[in-house]
C-alpha atoms as a PDB file:
ATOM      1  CA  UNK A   1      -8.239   4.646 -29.579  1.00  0.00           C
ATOM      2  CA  UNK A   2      -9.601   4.388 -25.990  1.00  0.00           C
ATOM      3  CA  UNK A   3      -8.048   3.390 -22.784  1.00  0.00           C
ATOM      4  CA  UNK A   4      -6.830  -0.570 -22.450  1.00  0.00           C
ATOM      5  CA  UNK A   5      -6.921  -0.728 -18.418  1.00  0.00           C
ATOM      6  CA  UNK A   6      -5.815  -4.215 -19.109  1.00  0.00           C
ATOM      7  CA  UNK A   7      -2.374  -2.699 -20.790  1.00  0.00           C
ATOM      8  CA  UNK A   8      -2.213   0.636 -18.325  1.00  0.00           C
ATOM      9  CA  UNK A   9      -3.635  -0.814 -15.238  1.00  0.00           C
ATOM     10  CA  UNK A  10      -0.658  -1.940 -13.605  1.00  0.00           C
ATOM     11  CA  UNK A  11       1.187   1.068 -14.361  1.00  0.00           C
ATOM     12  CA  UNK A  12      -1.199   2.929 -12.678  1.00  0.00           C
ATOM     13  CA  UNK A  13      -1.349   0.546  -9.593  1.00  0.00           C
ATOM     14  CA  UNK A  14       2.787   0.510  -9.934  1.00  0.00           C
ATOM     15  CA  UNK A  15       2.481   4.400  -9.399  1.00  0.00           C
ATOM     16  CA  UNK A  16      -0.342   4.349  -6.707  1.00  0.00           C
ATOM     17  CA  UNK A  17       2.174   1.625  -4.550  1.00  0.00           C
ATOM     18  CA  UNK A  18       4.924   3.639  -4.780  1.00  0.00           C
ATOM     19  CA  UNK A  19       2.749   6.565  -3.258  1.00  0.00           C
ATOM     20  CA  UNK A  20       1.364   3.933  -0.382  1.00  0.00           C
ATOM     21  CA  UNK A  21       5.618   3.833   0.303  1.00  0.00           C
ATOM     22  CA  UNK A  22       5.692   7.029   0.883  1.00  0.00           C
ATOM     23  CA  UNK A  23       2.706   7.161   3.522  1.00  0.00           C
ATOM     24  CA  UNK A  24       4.137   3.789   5.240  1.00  0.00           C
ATOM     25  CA  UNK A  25       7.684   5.382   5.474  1.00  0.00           C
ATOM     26  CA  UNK A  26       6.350   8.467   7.044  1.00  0.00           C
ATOM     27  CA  UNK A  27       4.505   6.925   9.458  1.00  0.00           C
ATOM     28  CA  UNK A  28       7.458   6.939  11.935  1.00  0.00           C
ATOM     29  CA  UNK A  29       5.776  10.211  13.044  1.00  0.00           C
ATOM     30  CA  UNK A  30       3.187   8.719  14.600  1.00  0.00           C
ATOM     31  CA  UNK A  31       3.787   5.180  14.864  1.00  0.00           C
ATOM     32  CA  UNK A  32       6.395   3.455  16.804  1.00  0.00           C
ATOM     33  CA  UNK A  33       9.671   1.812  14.980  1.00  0.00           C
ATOM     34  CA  UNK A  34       8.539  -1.600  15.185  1.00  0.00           C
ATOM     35  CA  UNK A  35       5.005  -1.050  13.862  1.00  0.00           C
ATOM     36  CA  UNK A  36       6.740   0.808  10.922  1.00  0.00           C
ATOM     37  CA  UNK A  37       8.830  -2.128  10.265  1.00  0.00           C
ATOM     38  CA  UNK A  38       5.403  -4.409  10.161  1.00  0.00           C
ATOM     39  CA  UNK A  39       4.215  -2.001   7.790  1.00  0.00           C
ATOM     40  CA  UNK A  40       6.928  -2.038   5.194  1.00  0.00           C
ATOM     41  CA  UNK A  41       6.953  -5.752   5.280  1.00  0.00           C
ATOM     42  CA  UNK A  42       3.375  -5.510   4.214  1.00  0.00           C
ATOM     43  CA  UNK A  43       4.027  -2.787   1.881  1.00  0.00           C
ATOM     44  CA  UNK A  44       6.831  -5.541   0.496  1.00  0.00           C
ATOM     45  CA  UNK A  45       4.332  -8.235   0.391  1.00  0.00           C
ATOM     46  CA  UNK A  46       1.890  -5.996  -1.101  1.00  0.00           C
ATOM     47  CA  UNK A  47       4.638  -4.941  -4.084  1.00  0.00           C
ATOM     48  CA  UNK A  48       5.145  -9.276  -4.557  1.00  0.00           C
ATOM     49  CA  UNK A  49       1.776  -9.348  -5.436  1.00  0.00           C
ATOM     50  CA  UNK A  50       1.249  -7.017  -7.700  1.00  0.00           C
ATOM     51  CA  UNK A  51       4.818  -8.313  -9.316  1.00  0.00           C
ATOM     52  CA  UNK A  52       2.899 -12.208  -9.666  1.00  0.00           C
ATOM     53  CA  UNK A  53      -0.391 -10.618 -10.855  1.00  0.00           C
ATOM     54  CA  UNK A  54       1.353  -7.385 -13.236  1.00  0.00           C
ATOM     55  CA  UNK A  55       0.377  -9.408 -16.494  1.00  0.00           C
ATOM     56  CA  UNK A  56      -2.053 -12.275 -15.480  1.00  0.00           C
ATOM     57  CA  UNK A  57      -4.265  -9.564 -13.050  1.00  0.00           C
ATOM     58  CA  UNK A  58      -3.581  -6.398 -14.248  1.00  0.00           C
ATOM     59  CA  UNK A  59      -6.723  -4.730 -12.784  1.00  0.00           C
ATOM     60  CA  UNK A  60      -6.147  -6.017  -9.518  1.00  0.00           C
ATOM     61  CA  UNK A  61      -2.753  -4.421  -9.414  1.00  0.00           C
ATOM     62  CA  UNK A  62      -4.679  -1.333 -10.181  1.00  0.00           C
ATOM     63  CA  UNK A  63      -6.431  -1.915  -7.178  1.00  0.00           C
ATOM     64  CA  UNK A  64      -3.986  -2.877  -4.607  1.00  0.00           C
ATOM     65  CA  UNK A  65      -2.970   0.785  -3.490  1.00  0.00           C
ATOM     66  CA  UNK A  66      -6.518   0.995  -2.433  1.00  0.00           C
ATOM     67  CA  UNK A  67      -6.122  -1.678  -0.703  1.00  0.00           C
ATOM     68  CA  UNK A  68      -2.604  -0.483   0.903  1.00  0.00           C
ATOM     69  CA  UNK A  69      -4.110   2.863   1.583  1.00  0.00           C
ATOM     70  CA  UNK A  70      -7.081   1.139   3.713  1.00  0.00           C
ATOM     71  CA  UNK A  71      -4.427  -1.312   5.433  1.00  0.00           C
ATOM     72  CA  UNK A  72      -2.373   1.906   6.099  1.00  0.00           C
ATOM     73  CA  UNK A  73      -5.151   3.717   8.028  1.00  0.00           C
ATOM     74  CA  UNK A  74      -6.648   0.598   9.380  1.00  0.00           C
ATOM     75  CA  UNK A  75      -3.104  -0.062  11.296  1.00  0.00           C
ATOM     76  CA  UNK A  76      -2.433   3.741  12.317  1.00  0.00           C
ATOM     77  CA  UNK A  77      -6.105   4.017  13.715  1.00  0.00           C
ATOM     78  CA  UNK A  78      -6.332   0.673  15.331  1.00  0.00           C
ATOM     79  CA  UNK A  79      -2.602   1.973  17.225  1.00  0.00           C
ATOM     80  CA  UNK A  80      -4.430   5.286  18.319  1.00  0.00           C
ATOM     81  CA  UNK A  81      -7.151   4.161  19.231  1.00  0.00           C
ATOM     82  CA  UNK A  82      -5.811   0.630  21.277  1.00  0.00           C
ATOM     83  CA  UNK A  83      -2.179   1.362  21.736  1.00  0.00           C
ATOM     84  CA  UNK A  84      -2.014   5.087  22.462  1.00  0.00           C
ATOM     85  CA  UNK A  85       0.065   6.268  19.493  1.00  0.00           C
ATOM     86  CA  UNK A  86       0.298   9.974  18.791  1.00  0.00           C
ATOM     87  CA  UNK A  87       2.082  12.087  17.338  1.00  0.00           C
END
């Protein structure tokens, strides 16, 4: 009795997303209203894909918070760094 990724996978990406929501919704600390906005509609895009892929995919669902975590940073560090956002 091991562990099917292929039946718990996207459970476990569907848990990781909903932990990327919280990091994009909090970014408003940092990050101006309109870049927050861009965010969440990538965080939304994000959430279709691993809806299309939840059975035909699963272990790429698994791995899309990794990926939202890495477009998460790459966004706020690109603003600091280019724009001038602080907190």
């Amino acid at each position: 009795m091991g562990i099917k990724l292929s039946r718990s996978g996207p459970w476990v990406g569907v848990a990781g997303m909903i932990v990327a929501l919280w990091f994009y919704a909090v970014s408003g600390l940092v990050v101006p209203w309109w870049a927050v906005l861009l965010l969440l509609v990538l965080w939304l895009a994000m959430v279709g894909l691993c809806i299309r892929w939840f059975q035909r995919r699963p272990l790429l669902v698994m791995l899309m918070p990794v990926v939202a975590f890495a477009v998460w940073i790459g966004v706020v560090s690109a603003g600091a760094a280019w724009l001038g956002w602080t907190a």
